[in-house]
Each structure stands twice: as structure tokens, then as C-alpha cells.
C-alpha atoms as a PDB file:
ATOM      1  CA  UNK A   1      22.524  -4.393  14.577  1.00  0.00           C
ATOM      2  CA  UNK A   2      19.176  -5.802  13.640  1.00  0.00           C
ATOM      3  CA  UNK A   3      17.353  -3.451  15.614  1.00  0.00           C
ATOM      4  CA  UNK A   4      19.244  -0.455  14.079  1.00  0.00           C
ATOM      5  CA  UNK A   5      18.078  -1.487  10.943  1.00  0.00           C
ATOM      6  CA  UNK A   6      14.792  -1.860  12.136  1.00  0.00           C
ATOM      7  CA  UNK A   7      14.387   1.714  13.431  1.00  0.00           C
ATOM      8  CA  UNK A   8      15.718   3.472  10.645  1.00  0.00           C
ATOM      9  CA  UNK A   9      13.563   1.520   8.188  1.00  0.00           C
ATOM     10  CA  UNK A  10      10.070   2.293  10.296  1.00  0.00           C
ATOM     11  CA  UNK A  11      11.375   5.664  10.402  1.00  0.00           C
ATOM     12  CA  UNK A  12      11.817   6.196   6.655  1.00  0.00           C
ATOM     13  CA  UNK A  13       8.422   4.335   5.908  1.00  0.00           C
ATOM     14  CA  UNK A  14       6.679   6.251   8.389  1.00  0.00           C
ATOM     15  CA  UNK A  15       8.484   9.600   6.817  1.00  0.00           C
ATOM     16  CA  UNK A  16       7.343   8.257   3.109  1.00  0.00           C
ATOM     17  CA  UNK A  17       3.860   7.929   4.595  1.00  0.00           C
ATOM     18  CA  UNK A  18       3.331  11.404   6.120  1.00  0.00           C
ATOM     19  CA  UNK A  19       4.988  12.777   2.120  1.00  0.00           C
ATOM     20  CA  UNK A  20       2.266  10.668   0.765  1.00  0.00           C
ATOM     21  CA  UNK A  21      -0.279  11.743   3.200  1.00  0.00           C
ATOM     22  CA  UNK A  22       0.811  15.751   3.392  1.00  0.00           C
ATOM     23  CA  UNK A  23       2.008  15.948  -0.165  1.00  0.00           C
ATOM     24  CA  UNK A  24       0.499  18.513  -2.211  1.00  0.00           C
ATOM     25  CA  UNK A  25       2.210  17.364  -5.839  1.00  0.00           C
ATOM     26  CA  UNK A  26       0.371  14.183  -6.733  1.00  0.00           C
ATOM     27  CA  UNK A  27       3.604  12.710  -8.506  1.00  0.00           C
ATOM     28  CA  UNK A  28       5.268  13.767  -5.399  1.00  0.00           C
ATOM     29  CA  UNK A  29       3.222  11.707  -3.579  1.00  0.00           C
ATOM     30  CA  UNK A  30       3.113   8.749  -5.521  1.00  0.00           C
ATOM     31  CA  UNK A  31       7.086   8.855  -5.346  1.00  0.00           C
ATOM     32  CA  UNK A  32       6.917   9.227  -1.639  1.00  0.00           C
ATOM     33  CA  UNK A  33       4.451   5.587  -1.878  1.00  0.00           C
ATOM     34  CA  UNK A  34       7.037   3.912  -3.780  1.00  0.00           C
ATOM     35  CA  UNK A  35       9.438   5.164  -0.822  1.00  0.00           C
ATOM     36  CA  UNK A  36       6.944   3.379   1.909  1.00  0.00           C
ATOM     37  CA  UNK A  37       6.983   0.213  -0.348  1.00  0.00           C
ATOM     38  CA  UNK A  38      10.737  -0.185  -0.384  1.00  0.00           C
ATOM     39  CA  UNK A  39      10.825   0.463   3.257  1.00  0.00           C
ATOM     40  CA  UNK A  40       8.224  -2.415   4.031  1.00  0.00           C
ATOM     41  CA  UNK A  41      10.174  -4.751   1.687  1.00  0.00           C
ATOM     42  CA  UNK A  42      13.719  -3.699   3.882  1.00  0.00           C
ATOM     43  CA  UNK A  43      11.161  -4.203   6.723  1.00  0.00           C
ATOM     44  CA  UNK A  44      10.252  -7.841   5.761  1.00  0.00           C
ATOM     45  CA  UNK A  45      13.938  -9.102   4.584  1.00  0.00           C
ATOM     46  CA  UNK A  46      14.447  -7.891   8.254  1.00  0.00           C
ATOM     47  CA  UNK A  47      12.170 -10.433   9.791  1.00  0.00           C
ATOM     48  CA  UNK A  48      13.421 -13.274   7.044  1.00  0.00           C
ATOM     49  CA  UNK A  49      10.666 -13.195   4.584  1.00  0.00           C
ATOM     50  CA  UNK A  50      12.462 -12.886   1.480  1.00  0.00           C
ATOM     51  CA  UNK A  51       9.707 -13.832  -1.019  1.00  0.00           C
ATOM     52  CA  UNK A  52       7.506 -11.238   0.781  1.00  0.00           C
ATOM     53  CA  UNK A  53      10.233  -8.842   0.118  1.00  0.00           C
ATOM     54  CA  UNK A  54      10.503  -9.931  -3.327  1.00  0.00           C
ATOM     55  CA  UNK A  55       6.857  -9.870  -4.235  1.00  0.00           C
ATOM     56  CA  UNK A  56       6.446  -6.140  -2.277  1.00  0.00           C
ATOM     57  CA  UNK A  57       9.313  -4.822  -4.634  1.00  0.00           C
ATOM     58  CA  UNK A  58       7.984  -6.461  -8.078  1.00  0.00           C
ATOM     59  CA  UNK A  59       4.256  -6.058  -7.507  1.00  0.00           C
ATOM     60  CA  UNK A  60       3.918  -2.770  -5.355  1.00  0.00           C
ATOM     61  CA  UNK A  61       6.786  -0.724  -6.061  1.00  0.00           C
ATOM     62  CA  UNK A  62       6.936  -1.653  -9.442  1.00  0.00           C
ATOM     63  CA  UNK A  63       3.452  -2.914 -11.422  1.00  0.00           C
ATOM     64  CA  UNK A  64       1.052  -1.061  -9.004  1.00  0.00           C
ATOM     65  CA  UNK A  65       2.924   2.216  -8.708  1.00  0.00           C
ATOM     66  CA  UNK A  66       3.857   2.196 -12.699  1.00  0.00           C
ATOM     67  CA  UNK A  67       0.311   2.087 -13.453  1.00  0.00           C
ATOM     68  CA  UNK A  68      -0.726   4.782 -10.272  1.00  0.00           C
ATOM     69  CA  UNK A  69       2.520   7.378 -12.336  1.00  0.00           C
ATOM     70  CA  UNK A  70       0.443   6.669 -15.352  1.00  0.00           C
ATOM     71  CA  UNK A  71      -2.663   7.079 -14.745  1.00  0.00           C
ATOM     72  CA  UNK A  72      -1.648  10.484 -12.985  1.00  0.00           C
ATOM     73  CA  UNK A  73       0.501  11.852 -16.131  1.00  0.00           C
ATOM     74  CA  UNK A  74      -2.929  10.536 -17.766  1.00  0.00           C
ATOM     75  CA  UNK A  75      -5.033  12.437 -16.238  1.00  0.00           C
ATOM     76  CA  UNK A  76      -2.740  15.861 -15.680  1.00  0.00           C
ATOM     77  CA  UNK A  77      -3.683  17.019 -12.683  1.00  0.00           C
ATOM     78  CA  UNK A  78      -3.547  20.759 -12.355  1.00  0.00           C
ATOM     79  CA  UNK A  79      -1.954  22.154  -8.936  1.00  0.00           C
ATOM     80  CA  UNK A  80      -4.838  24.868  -8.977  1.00  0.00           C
ATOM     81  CA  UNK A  81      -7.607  22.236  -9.124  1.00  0.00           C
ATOM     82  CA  UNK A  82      -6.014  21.421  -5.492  1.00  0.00           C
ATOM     83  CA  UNK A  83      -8.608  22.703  -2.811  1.00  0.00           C
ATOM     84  CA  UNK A  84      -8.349  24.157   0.311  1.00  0.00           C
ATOM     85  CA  UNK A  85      -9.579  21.915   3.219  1.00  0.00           C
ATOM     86  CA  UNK A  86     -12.518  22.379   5.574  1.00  0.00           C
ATOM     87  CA  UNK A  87     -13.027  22.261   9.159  1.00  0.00           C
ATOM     88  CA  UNK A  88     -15.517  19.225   8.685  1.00  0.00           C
ATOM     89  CA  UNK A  89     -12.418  17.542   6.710  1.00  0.00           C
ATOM     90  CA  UNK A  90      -9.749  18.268   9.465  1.00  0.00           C
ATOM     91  CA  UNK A  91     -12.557  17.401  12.103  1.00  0.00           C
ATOM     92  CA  UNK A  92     -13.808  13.756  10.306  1.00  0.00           C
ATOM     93  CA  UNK A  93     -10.105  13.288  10.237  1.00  0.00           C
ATOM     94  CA  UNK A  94      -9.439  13.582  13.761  1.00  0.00           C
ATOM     95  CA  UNK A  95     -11.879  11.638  14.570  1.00  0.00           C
ATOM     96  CA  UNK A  96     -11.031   8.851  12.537  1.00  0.00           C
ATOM     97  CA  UNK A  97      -7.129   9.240  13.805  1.00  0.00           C
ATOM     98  CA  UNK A  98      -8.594   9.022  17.280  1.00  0.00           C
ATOM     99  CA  UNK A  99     -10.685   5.708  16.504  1.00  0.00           C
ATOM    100  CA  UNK A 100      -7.264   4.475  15.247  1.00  0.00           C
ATOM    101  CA  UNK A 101      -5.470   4.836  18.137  1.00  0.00           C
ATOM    102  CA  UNK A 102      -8.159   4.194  20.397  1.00  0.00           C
ATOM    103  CA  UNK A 103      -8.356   0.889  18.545  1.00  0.00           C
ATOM    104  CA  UNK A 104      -4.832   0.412  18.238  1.00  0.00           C
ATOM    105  CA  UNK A 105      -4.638   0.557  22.296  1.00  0.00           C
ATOM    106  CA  UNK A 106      -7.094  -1.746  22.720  1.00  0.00           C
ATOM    107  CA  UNK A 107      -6.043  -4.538  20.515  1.00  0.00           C
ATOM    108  CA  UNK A 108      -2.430  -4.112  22.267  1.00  0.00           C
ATOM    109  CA  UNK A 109      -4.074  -4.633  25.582  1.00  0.00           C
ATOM    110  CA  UNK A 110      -6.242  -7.271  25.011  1.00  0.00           C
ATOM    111  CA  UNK A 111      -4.805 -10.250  27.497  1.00  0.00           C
ATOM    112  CA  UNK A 112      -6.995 -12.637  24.798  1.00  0.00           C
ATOM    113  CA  UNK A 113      -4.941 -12.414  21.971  1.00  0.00           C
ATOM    114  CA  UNK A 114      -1.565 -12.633  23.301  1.00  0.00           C
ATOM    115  CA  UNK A 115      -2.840 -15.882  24.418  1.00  0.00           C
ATOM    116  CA  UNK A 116      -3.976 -17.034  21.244  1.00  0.00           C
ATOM    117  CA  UNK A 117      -1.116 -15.552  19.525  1.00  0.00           C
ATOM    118  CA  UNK A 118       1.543 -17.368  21.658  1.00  0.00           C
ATOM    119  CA  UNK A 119      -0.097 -21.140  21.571  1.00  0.00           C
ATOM    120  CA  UNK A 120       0.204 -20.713  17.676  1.00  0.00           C
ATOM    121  CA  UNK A 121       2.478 -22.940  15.888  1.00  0.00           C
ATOM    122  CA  UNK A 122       5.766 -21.684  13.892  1.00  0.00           C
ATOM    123  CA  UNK A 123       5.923 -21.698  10.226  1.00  0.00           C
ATOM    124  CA  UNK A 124       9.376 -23.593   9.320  1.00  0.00           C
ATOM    125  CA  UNK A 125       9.373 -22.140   6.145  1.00  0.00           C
ATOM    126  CA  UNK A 126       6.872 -21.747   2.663  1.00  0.00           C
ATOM    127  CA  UNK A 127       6.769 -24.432  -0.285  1.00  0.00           C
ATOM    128  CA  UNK A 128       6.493 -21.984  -3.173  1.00  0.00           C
ATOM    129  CA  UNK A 129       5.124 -24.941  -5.446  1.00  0.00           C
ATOM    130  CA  UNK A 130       2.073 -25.389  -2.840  1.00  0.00           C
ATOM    131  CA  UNK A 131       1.313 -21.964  -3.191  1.00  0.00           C
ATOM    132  CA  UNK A 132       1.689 -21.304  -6.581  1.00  0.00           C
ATOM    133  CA  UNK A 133      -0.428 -24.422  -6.819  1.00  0.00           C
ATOM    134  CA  UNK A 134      -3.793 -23.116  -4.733  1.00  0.00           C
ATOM    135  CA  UNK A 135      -3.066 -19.233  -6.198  1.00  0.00           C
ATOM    136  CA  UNK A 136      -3.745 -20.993  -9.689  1.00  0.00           C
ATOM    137  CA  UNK A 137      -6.473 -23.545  -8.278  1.00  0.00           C
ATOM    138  CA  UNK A 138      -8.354 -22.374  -5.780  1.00  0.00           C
ATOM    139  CA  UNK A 139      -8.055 -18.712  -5.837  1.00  0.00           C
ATOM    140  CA  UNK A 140      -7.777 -18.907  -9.910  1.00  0.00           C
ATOM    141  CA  UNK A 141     -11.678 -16.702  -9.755  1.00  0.00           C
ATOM    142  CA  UNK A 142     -10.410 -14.223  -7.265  1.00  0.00           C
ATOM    143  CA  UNK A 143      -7.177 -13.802  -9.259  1.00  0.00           C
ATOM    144  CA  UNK A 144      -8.804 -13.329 -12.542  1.00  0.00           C
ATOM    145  CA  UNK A 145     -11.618 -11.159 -11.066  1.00  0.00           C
ATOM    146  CA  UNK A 146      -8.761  -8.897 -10.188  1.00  0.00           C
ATOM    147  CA  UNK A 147      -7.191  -8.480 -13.653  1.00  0.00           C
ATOM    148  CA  UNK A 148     -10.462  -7.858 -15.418  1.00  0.00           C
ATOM    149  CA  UNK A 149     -11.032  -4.872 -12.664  1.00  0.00           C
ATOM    150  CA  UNK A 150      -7.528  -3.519 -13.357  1.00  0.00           C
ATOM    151  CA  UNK A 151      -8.039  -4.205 -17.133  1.00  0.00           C
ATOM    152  CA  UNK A 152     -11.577  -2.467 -16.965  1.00  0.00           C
ATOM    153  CA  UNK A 153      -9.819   0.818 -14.530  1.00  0.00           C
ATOM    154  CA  UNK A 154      -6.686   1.281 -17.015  1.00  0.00           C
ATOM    155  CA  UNK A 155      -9.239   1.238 -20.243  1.00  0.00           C
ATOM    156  CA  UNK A 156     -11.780   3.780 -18.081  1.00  0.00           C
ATOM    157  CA  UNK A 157      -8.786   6.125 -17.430  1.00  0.00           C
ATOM    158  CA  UNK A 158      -7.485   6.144 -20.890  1.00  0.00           C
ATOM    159  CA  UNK A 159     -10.937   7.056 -22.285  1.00  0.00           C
ATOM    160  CA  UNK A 160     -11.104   9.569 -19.508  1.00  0.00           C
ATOM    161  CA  UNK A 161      -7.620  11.446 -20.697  1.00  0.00           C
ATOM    162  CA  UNK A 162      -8.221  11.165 -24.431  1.00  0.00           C
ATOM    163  CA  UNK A 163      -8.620  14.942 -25.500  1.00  0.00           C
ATOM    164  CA  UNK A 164     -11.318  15.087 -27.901  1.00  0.00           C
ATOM    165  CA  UNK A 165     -10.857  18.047 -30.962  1.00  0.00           C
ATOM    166  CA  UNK A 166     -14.266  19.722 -31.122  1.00  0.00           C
ATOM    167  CA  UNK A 167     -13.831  22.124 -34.011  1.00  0.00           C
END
């Protein structure tokens, strides 16, 4: 049943991801995001990781992809500011896909890390105080860094959007 589940969750997050990728409506795209997000979470209450779930759900879906809806009604994107691509777009594209995959392939095949992968020990399970603990000691510069940039990027956008009255 489990595997069932699986499927039809990678199939709806990889469905979200091509609407994100091949959408042409920006809010339409940003919806299809929060669609990949929710998927993911499914994806990780499937392999048992509930506070991953948890934190994809509260911090992607919702704070990250609030702010992403605002700062697009912020800006209001036009649909005929939308431009056509270019064969140097589709071709740097390909390319990169092709570097994916090629990468993708090798990493799979790579006798080395299944090796190193299967002498690694198993987690038993996460001590949320020991966490919390080194996200608030340790990484305290890295999290605070990371609030002054979103700070600094939601203040830049709102300066950006405010219509000015020239007369």
C-alpha cells in the first residue's frame, strides 16, 4: 500500500514541477510550487519523517510561498511582458538537462557510494531539544544572516512596487 502511495505522490510532485516549470501565469506557477511542496511533505511522512513533513508544510508551503504570492501581486506582472524564447535558451537548456541526467547516471552507478552508503549507521530517531539547541547556538550567525537577507529582499520589493505620482 506504501508503494501506491509512493507513486502517486512522485507523480503529482513531478506534475506540480513541470506546471511550475511550463507555466506561463506566474501565480499559476507559484500555486503549482506550493503543489510540489505538499507532495514532498506526503513524500517524507511516507518514509517516517514527520518533523520533516511538518517543517516542509509550515516553512515552504506556507512562510516561503506567502511571501513568493506577495511579492508577485507586488510587483504585477503583466502577461505581455512574457517573452518568447530563443533557440540559445531551448539549446543552454538541453544541455544543462543532459548534464543532469548524465550526472544523475553516473552517481547511480558509482559501485563507491553504495559502499559507503550501506556501512553507514541508522538514525533511531531525532532529539528535537538537541537540535533546537545547536540551530540557536551554533548556527545562531547563519540563521540570523538569513532573516536580515529576507528582511533586506521583502523591503527592496516593496520599494520596487510603490507607484510613485509624478504630476
Amino acid at each position: 500500500m506504501t508503494d501506491i502511495f509512493f507513486y502517486i505522490f512522485s507523480i503529482l510532485a513531478l506534475a506540480c514541477a513541470f506546471g511550475v516549470v511550463f507555466s506561463r501565469n506566474t501565480v499559476n506557477g507559484a500555486m503549482c510550487l506550493i503543489g510540489t511542496f505538499m507532495s514532498m511533505a506526503a513524500l517524507f511522512v511516507l518514509l517516517e519523517a514527520y518533523f520533516l513533513a511538518v517543517v516542509q508544510v509550515l516553512v515552504y508551503a506556507g512562510a516561503v510561498m506567502v511571501l513568493f504570492l506577495f511579492i508577485i501581486m507586488l510587483l504585477d506582472v503583466k502577461e505581455s511582458a512574457a517573452r518568447k524564447t530563443s533557440i540559445y535558451t531551448w539549446a543552454a537548456s538541453l544541455i544543462g538537462f543532459g548534464i543532469m541526467v548524465i550526472g544523475v547516471v553516473a552517481i547511480n552507478s558509482a559501485e563507491s557510494i553504495k559502499t559507503k552508503t550501506a556501512n553507514l549507521p541508522v538514525a533511531e530517531g531525532v532529539n528535537l531539544k538537541n537540535f533546537g539547541y545547536e540551530l540557536f547556538t551554533t548556527y545562531l550567525l547563519p540563521m540570523q544572516v538569513t532573516g536580515f537577507l529576507l528582511l533586506i529582499s521583502m523591503v527592496g520589493v516593496i520599494a520596487l512596487s510603490k507607484k510613485t505620482n509624478t504630476q
